[in-house]
Protein backbone atom coordinates (compact mmCIF):
# COMPACT_ATOMS: atom_id res chain seq x y z
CA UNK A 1 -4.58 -22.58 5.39
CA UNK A 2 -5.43 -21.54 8.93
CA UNK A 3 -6.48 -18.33 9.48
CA UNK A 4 -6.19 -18.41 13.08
CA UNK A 5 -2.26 -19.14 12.88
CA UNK A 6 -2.04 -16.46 10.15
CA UNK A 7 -3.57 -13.74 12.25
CA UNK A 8 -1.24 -15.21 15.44
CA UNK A 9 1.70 -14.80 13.33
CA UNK A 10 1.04 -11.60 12.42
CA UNK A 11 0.37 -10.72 16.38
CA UNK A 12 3.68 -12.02 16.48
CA UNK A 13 5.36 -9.75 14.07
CA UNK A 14 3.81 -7.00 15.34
CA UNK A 15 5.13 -7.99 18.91
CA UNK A 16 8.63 -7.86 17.45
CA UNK A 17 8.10 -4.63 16.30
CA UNK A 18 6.66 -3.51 20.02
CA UNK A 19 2.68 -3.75 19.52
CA UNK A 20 0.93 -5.57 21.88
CA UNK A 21 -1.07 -7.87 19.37
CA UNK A 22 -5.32 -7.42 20.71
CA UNK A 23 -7.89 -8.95 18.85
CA UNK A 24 -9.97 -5.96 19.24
CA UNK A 25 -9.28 -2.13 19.93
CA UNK A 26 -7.67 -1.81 23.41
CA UNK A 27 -9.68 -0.26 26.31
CA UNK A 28 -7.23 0.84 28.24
CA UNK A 29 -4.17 3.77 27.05
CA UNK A 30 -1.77 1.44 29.62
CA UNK A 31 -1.90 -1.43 26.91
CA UNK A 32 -0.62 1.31 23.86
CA UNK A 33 1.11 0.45 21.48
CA UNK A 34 -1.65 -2.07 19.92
CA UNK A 35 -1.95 -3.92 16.67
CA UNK A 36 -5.06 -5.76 15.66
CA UNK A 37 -4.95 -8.04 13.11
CA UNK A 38 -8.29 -7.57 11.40
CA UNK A 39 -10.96 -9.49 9.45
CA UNK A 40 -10.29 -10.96 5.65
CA UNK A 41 -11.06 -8.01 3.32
CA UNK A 42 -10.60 -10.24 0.23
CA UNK A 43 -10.04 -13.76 -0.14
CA UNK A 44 -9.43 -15.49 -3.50
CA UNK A 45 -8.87 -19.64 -3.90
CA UNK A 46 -6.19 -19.86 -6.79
CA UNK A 47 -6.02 -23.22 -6.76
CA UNK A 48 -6.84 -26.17 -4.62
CA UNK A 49 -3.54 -25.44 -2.25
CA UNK A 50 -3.36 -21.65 -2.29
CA UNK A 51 -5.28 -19.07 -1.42
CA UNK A 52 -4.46 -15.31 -1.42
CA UNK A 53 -5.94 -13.00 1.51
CA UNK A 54 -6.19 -9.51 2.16
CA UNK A 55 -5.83 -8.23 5.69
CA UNK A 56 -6.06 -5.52 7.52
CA UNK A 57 -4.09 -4.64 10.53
CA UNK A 58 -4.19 -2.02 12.91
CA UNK A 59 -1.61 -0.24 14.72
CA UNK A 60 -2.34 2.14 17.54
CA UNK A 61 -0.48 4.05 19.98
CA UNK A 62 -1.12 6.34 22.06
CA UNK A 63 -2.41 10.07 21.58
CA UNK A 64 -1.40 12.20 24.51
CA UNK A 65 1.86 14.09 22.47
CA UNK A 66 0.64 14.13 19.21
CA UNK A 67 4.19 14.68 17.77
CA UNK A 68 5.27 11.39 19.76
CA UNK A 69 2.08 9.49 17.84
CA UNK A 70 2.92 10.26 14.56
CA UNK A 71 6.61 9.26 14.87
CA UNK A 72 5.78 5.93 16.31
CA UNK A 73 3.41 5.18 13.36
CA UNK A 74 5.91 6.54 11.00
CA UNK A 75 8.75 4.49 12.25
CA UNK A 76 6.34 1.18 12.27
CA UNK A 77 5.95 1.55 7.91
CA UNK A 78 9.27 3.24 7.80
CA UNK A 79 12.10 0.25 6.63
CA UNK A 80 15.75 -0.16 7.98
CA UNK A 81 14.43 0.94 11.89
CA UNK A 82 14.62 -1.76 15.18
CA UNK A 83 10.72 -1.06 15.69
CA UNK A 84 9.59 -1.21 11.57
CA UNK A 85 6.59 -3.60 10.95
CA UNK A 86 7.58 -3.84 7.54
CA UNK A 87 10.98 -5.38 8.23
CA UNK A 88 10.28 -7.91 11.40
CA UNK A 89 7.41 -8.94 8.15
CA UNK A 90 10.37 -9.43 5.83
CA UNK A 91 12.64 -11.27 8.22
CA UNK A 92 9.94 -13.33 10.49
CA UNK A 93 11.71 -15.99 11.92
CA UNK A 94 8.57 -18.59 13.38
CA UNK A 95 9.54 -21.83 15.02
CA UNK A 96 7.36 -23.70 12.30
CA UNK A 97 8.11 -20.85 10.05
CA UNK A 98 5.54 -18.55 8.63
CA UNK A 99 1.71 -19.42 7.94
CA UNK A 100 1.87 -17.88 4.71
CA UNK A 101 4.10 -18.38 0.90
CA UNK A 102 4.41 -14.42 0.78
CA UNK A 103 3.66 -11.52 1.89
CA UNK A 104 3.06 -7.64 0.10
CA UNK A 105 2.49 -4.71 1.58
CA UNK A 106 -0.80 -3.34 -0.17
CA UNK A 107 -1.61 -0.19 1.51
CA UNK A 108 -2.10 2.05 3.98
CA UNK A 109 -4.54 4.16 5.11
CA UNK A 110 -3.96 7.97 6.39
CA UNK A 111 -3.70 8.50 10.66
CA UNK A 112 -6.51 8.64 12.30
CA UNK A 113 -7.69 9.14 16.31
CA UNK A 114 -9.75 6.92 17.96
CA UNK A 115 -11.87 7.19 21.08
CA UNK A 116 -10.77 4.12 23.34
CA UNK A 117 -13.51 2.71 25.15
CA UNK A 118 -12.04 2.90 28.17
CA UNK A 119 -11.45 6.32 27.62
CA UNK A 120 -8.23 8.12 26.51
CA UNK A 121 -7.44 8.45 22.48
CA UNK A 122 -5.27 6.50 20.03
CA UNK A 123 -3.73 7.61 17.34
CA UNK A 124 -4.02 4.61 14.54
CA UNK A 125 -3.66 3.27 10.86
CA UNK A 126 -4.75 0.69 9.05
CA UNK A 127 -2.61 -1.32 6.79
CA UNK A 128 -3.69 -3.99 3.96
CA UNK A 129 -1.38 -6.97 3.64
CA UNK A 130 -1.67 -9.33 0.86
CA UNK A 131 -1.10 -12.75 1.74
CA UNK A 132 -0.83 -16.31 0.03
CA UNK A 133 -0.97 -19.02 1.75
């Protein structure tokens, strides 16, 4: 298992779904929509070959029509849309395929706004993907 080619196929996903994959929150409203594939929040060794990971990743777009926000986030964990997360995750097609055996959908958290360094505010949510690998 390598974590670095599960968090840049995730980025990858997320591109699909039109997130510009960071590995850290965006500075700049220009680079909106952003996902950020997080740190491990849990990480269990079944067995010599597989391991199971929690992740968190972050979407974020921008926060200048509030209305416009919350659609885009709801259409990225909606399923059956062009732009859904949750679908390019089901149907990932990778040239080496996928880093990972399967993939759940834990959780997600509620919107929040965040102050971009840069300046400007995102609109964002956290989601917690269960991985084995």
């Amino acid at each position: 298992m390598d974590l670095r080619q599960l968090r840049a196929d995730l980025g990858t996903v997320a591109g699909e779904a039109g997130f510009n994959a960071w590995d850290y929150l965006p500075d700049d409203p220009k680079t909106l929509p952003a996902a950020v594939v997080g740190g491990i929040l849990e990480m269990e060794r079944l067995n010599r070959l597989t391991t199971q990971i929690k992740l968190g990743v972050t979407f974020y777009v921008s926060a200048a029509d509030p209305k416009d926000a919350s659609a885009r986030l709801d259409r990225a964990l909606s399923v059956g849309l062009g732009d859904s997360f949750i679908d390019w995750l089901d149907s990932v097609q990778l040239a080496d395929g996928p880093s990972w055996r399967s993939v759940r959908f834990d959780s997600a958290g509620p919107y929040q706004k965040f102050s971009l360094p840069g300046g400007g505010v995102a609109l964002g949510v956290t989601v917690v993907l269960e991985l084995t690998a």
